[in-house]
Protein backbone atom coordinates (compact mmCIF):
# COMPACT_ATOMS: atom_id res chain seq x y z
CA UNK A 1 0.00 0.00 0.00
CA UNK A 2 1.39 3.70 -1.26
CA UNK A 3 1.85 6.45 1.34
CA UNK A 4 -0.91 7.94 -0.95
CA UNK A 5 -3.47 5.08 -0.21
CA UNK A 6 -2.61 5.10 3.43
CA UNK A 7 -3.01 8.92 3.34
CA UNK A 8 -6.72 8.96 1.81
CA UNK A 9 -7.64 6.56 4.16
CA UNK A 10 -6.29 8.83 7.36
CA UNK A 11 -7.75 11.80 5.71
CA UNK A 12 -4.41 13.53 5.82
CA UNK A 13 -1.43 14.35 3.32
CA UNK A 14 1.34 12.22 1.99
CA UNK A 15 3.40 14.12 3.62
CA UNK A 16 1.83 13.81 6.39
CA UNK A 17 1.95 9.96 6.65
CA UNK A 18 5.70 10.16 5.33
CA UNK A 19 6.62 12.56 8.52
CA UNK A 20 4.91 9.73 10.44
CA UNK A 21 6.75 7.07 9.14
CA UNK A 22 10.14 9.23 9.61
CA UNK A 23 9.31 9.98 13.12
CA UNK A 24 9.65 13.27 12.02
CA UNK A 25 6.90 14.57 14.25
CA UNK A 26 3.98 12.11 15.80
CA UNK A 27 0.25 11.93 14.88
CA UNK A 28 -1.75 14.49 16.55
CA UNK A 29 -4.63 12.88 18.96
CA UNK A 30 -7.26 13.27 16.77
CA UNK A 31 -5.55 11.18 13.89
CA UNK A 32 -4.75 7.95 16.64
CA UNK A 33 -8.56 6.60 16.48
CA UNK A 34 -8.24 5.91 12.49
CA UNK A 35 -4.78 4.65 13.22
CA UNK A 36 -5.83 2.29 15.56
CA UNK A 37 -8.37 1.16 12.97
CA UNK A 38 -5.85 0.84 10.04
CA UNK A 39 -3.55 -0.85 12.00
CA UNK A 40 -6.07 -3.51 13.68
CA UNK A 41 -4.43 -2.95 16.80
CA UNK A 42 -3.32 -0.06 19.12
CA UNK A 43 0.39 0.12 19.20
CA UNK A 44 0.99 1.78 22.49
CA UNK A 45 -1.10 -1.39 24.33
CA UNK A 46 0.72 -2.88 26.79
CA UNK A 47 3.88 -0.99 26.16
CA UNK A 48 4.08 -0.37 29.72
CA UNK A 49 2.36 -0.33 32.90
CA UNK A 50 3.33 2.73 34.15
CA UNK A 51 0.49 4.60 34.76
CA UNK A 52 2.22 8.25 33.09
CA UNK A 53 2.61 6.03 29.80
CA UNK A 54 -0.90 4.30 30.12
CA UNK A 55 -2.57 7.72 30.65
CA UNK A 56 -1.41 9.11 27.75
CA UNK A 57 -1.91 5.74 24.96
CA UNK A 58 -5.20 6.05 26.48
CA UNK A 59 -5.32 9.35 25.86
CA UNK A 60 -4.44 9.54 22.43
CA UNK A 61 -6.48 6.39 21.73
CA UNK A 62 -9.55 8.01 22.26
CA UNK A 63 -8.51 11.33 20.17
CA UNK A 64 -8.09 13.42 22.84
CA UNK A 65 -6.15 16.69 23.62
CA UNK A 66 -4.65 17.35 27.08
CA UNK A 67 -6.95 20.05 27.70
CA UNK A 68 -10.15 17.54 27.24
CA UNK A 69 -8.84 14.91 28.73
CA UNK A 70 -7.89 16.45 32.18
CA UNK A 71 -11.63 18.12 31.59
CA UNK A 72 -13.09 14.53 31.65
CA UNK A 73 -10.75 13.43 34.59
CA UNK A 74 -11.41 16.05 36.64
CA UNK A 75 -7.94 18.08 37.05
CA UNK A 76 -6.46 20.89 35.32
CA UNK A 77 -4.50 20.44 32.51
CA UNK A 78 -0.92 21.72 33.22
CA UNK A 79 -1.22 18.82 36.13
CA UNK A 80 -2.50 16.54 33.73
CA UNK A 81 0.79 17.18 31.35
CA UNK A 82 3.12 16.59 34.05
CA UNK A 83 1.57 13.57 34.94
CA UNK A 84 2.15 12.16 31.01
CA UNK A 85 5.72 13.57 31.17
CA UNK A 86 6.60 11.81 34.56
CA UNK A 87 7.41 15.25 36.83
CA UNK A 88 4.34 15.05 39.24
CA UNK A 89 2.97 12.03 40.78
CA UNK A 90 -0.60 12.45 41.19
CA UNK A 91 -2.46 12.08 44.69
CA UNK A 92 -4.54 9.02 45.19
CA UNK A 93 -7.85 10.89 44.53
CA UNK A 94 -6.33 11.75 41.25
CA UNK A 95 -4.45 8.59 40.45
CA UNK A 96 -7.96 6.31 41.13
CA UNK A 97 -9.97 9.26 38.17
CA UNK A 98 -6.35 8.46 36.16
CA UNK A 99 -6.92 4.68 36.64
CA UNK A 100 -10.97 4.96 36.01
CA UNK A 101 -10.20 6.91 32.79
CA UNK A 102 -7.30 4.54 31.95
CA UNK A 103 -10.24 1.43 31.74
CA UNK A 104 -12.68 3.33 29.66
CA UNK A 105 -10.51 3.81 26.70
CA UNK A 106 -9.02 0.31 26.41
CA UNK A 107 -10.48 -1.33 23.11
């Protein structure tokens, strides 16, 4: 399959799917969903089981920014990004809404 076919399926540009395939820059949230389907499988499943990497392949499974996720969780979203990037270790009221969000977006 062409970069082309791949990219009319994705609804994006060849370049686009090119700079994925380089690792040239990573596929926004929104784009993850359709990747998922493409693919047949979700390739950040069980690539760890830390929650900071959980949170966010669950995150960008289900398409979302930070900003909306952290709104569906419940905290704001600077606390929510330094969660995903490992610098703040969330409080057990915030790890369990982590954890509950965590289970709703597995396929």
């Amino acid at each position: 399959m062409s970069q082309s076919d791949v990219a009319s399926i994705m609804y994006v540009t060849k370049d686009t799917v090119y700079k994925w395939e380089a690792n040239l820059f990573p596929p926004m949230p929104k784009h993850m969903k359709n990747i998922i389907a493409f693919l047949g499988y979700d390739p950040m499943e069980k690539c760890s089981q830390a929650l900071h990497v959980q949170l966010r392949a669950a995150r960008l499974r289900s398409g979302e920014t930070i900003n909306e996720a952290a709104l569906r969780i419940g905290c704001c979203p600077a606390t929510l990004s330094k969660i995903e990037k490992n610098t703040l270790k969330p409080r057990p009221i915030t790890w369990a809404k982590i954890e509950k969000y965590i289970n709703s977006q597995k396929i």
